[in-house]
Protein backbone atom coordinates (compact mmCIF):
# COMPACT_ATOMS: atom_id res chain seq x y z
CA UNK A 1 51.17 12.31 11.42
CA UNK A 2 47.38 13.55 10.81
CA UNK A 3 44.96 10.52 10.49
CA UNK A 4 43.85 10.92 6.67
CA UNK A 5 40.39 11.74 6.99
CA UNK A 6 40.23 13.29 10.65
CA UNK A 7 36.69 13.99 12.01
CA UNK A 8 35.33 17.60 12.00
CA UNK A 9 33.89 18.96 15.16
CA UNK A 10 30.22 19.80 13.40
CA UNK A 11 30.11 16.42 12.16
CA UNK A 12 28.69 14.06 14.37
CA UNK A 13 29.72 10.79 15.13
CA UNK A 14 27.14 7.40 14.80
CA UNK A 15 27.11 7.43 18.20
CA UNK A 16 25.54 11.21 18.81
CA UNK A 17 22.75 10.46 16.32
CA UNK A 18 19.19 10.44 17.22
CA UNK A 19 16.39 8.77 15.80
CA UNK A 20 13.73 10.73 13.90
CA UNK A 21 11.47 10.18 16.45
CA UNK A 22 13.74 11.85 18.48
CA UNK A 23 14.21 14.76 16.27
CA UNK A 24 10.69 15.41 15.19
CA UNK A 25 9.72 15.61 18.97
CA UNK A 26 12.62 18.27 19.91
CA UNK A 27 11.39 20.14 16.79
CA UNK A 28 7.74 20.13 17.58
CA UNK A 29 6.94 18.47 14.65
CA UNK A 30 3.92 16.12 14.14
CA UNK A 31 2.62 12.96 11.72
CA UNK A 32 0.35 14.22 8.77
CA UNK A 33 -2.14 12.34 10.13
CA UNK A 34 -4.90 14.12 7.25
CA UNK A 35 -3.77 15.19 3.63
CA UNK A 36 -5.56 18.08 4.58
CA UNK A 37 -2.95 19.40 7.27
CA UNK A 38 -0.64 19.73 4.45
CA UNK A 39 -3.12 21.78 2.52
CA UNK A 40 -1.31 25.43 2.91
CA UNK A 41 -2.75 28.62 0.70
CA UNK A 42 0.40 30.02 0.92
CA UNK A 43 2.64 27.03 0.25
CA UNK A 44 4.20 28.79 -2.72
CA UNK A 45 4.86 32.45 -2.81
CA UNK A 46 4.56 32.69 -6.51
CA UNK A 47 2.68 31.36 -9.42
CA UNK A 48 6.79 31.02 -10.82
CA UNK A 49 7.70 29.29 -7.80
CA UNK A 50 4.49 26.60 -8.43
CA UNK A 51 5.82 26.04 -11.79
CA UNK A 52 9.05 25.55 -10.97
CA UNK A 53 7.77 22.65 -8.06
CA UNK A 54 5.90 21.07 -11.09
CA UNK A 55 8.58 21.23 -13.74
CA UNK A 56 10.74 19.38 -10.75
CA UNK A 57 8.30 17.08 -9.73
CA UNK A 58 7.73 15.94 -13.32
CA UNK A 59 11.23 15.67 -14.33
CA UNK A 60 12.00 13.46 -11.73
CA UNK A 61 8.93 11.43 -12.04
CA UNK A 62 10.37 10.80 -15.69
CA UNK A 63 13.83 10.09 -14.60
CA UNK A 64 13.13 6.80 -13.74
CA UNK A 65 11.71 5.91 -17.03
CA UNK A 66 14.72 5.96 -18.99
């Protein structure tokens, strides 16, 4: 018999995780370490797009009055 919920070979197990640290360093990835390093002309592809991240961002800003 089939254990119920049997682990899937992409999924890792606690034991293979890594810390962010870890992660961020394999990826190359740095600390904003300025507000100014995420400062990015071309952030957004479109003036849609920008609206979109605002409509989002202010939705879920409200959410949490309710």
């Amino acid at each position: 018999m089939a254990p119920e919920h049997p682990e899937s070979a992409s999924e890792q197990s606690p034991a293979d995780e890594i810390s962010m640290e870890e992660l961020a360093r394999q990826q190359g990835v740095r600390p904003v370490e300025s507000v100014d390093d995420m400062a990015r002309p071309d952030l957004f592809d479109s003036e849609e797009e920008w609206e979109e991240f605002l409509a989002d961002l202010y939705a879920s800003r409200r959410s949490g009055l309710a």
